[in-house]
N, C-alpha and C. Protein backbone atom coordinates (compact mmCIF):
# COMPACT_ATOMS: atom_id res chain seq x y z
N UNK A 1 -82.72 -97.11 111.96
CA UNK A 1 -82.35 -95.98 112.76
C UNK A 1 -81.68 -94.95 111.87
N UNK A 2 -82.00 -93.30 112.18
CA UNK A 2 -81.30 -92.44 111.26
C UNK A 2 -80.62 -91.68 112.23
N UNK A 3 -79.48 -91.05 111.59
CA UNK A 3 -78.54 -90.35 112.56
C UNK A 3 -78.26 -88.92 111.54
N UNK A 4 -78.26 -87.92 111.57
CA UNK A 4 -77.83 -86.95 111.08
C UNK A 4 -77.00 -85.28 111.87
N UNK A 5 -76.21 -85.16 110.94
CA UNK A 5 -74.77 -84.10 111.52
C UNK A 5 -74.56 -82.74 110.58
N UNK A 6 -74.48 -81.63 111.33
CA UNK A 6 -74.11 -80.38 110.35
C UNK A 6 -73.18 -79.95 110.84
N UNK A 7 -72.14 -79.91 110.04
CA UNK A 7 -70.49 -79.23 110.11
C UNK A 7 -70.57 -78.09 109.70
N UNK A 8 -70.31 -76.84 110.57
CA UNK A 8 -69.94 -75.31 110.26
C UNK A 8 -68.52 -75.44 109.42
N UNK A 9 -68.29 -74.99 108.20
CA UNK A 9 -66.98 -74.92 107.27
C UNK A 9 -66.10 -74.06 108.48
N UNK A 10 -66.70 -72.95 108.67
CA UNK A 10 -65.60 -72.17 109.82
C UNK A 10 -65.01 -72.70 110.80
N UNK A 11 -65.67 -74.09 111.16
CA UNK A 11 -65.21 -74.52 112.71
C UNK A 11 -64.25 -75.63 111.91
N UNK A 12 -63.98 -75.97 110.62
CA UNK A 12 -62.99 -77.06 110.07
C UNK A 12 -61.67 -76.02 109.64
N UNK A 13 -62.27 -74.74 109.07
CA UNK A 13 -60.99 -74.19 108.57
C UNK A 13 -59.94 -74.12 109.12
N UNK A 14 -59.49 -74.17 110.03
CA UNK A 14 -58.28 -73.88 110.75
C UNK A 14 -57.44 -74.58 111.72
N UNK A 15 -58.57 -76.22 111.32
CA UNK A 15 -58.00 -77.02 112.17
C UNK A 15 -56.22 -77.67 112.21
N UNK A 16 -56.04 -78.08 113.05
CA UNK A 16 -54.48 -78.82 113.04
C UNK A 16 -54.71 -80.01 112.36
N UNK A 17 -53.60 -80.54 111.54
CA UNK A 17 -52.78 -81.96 110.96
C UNK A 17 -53.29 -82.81 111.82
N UNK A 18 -53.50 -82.90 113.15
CA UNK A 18 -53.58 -84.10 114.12
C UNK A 18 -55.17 -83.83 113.94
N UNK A 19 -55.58 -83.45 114.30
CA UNK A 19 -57.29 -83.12 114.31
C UNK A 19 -57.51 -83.82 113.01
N UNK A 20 -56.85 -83.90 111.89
CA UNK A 20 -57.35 -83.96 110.32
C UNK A 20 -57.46 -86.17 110.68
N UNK A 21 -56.01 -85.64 110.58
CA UNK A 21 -55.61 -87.45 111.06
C UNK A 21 -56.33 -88.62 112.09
N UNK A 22 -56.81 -87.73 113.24
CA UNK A 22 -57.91 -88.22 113.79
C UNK A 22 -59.41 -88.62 113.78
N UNK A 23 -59.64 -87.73 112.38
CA UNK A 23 -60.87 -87.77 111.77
C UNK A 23 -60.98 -88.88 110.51
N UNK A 24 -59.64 -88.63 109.71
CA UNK A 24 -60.03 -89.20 108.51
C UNK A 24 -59.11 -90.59 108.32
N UNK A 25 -59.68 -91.82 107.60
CA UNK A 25 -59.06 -92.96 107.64
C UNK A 25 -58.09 -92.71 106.96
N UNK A 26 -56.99 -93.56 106.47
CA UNK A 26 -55.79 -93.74 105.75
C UNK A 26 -55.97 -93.12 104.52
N UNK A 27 -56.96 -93.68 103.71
CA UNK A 27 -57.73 -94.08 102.15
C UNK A 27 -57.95 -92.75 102.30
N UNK A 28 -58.98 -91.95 103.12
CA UNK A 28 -59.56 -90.68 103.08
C UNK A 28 -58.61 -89.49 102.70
N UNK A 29 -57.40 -89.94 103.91
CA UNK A 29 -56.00 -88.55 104.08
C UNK A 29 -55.64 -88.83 102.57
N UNK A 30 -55.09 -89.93 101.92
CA UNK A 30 -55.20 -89.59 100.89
C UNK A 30 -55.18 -89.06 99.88
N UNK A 31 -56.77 -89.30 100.13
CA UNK A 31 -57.53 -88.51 98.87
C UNK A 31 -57.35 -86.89 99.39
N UNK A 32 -57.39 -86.66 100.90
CA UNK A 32 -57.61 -84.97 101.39
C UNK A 32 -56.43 -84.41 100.76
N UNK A 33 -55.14 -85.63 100.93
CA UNK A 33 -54.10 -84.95 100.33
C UNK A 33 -53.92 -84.73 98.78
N UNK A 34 -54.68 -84.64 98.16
CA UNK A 34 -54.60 -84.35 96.25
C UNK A 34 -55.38 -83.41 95.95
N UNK A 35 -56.11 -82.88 97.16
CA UNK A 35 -57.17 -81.76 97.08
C UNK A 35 -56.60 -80.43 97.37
N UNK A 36 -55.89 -79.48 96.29
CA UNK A 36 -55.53 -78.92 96.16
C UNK A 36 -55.82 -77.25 96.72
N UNK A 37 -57.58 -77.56 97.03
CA UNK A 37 -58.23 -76.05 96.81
C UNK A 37 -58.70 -75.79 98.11
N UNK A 38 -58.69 -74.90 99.28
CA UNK A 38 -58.41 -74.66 100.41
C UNK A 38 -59.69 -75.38 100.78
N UNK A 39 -60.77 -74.55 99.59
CA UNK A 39 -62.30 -74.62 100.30
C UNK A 39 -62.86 -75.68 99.78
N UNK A 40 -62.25 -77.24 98.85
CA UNK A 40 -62.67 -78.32 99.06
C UNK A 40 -61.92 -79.00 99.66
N UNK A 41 -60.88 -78.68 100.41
CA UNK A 41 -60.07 -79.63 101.79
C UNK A 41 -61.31 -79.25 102.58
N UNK A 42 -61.80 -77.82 102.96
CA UNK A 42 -62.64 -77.82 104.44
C UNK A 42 -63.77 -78.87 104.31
N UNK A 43 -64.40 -78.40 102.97
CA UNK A 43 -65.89 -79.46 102.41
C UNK A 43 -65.57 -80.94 102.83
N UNK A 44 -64.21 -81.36 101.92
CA UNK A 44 -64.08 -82.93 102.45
C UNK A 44 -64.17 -83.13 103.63
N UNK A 45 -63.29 -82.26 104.48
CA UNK A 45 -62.92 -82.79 106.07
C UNK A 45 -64.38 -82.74 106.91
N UNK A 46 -65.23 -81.79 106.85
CA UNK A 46 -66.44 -81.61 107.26
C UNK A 46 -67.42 -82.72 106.83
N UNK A 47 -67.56 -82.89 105.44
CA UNK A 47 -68.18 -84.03 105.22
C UNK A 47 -68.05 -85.45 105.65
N UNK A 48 -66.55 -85.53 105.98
CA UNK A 48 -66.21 -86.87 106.15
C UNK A 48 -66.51 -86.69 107.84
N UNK A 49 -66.37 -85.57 108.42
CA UNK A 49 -66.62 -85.34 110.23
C UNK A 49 -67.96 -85.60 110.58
N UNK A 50 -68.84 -84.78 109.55
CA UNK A 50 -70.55 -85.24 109.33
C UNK A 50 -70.98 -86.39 109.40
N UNK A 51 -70.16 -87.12 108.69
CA UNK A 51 -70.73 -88.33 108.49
C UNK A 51 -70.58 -89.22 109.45
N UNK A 52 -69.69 -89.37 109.98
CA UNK A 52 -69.26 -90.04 110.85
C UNK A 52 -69.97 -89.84 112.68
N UNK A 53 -70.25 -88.76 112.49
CA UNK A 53 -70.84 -88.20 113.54
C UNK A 53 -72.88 -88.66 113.42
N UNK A 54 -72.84 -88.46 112.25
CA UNK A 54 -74.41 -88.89 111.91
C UNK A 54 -74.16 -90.25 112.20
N UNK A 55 -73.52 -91.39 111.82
CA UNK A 55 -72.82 -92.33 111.99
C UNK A 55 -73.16 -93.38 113.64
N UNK A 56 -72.38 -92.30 114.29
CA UNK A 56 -72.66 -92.64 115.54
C UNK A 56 -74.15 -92.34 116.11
N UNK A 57 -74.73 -91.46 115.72
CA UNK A 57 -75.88 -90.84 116.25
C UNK A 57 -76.99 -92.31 115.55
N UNK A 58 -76.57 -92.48 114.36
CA UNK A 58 -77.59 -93.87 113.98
C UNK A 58 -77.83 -94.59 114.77
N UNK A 59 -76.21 -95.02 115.30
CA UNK A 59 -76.00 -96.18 116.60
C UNK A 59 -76.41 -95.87 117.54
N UNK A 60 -76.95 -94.73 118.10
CA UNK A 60 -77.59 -94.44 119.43
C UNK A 60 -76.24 -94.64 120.33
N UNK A 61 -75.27 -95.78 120.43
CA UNK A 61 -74.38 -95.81 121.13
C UNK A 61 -73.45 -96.12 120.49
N UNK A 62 -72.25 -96.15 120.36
CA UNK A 62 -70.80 -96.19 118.92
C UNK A 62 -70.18 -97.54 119.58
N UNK A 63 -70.32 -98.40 118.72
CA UNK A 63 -69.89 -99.55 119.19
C UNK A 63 -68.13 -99.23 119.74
N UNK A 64 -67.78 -99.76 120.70
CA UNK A 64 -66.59 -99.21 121.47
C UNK A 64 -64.91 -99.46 120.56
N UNK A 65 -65.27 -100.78 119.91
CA UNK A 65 -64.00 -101.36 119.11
C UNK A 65 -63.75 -100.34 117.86
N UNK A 66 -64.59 -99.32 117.71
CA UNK A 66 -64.02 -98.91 116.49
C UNK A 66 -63.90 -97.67 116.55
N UNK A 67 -62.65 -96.54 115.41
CA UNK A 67 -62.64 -95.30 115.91
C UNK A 67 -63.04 -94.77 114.76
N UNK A 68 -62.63 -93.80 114.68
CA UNK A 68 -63.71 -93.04 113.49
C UNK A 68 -62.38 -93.33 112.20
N UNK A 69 -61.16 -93.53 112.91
CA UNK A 69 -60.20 -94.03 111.34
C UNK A 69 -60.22 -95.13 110.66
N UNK A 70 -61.17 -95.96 111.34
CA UNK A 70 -61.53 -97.34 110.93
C UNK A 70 -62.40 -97.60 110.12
N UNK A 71 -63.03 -95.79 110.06
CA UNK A 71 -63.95 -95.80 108.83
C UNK A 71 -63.94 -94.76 107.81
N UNK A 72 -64.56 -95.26 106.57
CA UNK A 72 -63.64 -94.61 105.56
C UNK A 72 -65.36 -93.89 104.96
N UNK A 73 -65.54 -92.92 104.80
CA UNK A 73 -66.52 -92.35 103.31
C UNK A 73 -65.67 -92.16 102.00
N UNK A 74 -66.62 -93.28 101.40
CA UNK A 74 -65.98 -92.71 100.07
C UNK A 74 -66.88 -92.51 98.81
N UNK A 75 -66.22 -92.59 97.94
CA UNK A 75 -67.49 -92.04 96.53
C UNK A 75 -67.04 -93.18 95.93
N UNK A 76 -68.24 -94.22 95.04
CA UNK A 76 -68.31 -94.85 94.33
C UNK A 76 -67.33 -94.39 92.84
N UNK A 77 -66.92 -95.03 92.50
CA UNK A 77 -65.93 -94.37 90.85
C UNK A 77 -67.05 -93.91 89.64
N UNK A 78 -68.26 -94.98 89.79
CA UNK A 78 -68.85 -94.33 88.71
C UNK A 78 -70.29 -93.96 88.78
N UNK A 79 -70.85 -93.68 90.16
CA UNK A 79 -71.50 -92.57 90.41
C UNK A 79 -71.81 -91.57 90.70
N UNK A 80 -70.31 -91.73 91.46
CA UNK A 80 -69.89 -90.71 92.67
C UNK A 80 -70.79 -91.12 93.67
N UNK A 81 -71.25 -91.68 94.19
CA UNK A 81 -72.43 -91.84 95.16
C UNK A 81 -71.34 -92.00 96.72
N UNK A 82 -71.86 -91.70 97.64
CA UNK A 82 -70.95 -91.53 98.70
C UNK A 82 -71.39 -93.09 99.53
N UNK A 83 -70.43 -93.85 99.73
CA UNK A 83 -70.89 -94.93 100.95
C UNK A 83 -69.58 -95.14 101.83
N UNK A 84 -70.45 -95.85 102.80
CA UNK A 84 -69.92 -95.94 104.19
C UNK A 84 -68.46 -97.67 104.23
N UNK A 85 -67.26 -97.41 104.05
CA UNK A 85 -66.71 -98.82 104.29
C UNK A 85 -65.98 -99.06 105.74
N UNK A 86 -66.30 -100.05 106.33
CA UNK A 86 -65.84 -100.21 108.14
C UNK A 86 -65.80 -101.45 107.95
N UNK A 87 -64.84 -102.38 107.63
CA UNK A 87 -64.77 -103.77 107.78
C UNK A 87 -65.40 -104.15 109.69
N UNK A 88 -65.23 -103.34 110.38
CA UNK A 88 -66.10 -103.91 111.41
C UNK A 88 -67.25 -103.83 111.74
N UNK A 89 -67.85 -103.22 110.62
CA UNK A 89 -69.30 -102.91 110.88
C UNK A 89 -69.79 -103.76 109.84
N UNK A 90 -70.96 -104.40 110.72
CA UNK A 90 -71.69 -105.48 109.25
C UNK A 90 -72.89 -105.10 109.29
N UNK A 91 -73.60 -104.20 109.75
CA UNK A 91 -74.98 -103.33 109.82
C UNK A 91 -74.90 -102.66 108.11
N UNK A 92 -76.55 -103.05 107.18
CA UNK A 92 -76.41 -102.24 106.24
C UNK A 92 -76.33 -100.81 106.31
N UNK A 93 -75.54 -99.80 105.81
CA UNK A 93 -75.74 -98.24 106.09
C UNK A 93 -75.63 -97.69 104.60
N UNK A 94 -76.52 -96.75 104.86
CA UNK A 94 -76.98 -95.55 103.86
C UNK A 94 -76.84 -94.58 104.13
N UNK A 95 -75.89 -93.74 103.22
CA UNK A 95 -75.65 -92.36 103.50
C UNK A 95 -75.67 -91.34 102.37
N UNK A 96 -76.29 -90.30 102.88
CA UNK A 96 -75.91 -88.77 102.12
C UNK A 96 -75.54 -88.16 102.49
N UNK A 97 -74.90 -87.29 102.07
CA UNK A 97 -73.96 -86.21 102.21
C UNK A 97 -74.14 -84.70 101.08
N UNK A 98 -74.56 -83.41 101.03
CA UNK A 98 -74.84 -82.41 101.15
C UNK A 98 -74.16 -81.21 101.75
N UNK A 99 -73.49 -80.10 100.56
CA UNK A 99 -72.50 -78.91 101.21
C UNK A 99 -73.36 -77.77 100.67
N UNK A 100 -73.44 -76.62 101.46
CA UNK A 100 -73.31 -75.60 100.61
C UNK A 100 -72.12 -74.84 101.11
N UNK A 101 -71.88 -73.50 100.77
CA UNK A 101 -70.73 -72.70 101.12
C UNK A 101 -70.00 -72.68 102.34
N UNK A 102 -71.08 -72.96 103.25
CA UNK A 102 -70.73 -72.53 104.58
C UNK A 102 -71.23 -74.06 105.67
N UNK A 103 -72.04 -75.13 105.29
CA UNK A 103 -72.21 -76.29 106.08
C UNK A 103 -71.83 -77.57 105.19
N UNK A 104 -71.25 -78.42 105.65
CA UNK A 104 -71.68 -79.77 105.00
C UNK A 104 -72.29 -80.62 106.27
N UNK A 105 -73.37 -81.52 105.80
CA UNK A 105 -74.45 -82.32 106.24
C UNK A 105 -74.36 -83.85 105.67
N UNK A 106 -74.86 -84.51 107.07
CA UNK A 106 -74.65 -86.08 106.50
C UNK A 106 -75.78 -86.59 107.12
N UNK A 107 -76.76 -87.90 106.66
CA UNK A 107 -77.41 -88.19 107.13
C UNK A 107 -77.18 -90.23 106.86
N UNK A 108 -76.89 -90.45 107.97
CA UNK A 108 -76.95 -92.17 107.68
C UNK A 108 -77.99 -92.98 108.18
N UNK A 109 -78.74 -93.87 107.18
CA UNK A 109 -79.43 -94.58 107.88
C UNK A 109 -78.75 -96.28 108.08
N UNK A 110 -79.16 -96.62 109.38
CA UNK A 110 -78.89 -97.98 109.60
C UNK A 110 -79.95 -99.08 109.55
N UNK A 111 -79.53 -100.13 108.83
CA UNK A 111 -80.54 -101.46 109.02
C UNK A 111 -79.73 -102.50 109.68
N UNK A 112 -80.34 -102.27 110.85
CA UNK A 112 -79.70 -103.72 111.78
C UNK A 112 -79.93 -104.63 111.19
């Protein structure tokens, strides 16, 4: 199953602290917090909203036990390659992720 999401940068810019926190896992805030540069906080937060949203759309239905802080996107250390970690999810998932100036895009596929 594939699920895919496009985040407008404009509709992240201006969001609230609680909105951020609701979106992004522990591990994620983080990392959002060392990101110094206005317009790769929006990229991260969008990407990580993308994804998660493609995410659910894989699942056709979002399994109920888990929230979106329970899951983390992150980048591999030495590819950078972006993957999906949810200790409650044991479904294989594949993801990309894709910005330009103004969207970031995620597309996950699932293997039940």
């Amino acid at each position: 199953m594939i699920g895919i999401d496009l985040v407008e940068h404009k509709d992240i810019y201006d969001k609230s602290e609680a909105f951020i926190k609701r979106v992004l896992s522990e591990m994620e805030f983080a990392i959002y917090q060392k990101i110094t540069n206005k317009k790769r906080q929006v990229e991260y937060i969008a990407s990580r909203f993308a994804s998660k949203e493609a995410l659910l759309k894989a699942y056709k239905k979002f399994p109920q036990h888990i929230d979106l802080k329970d899951i983390s996107i992150l980048n591999d250390p030495q590819t950078n390659a972006p993957y999906i970690s949810c200790s409650k999810l044991n479904d294989k998932l594949e993801i990309s992720i894709t910005h330009t100036d103004n969207y970031s895009m995620a597309v996950v596929i699932l293997h039940p």
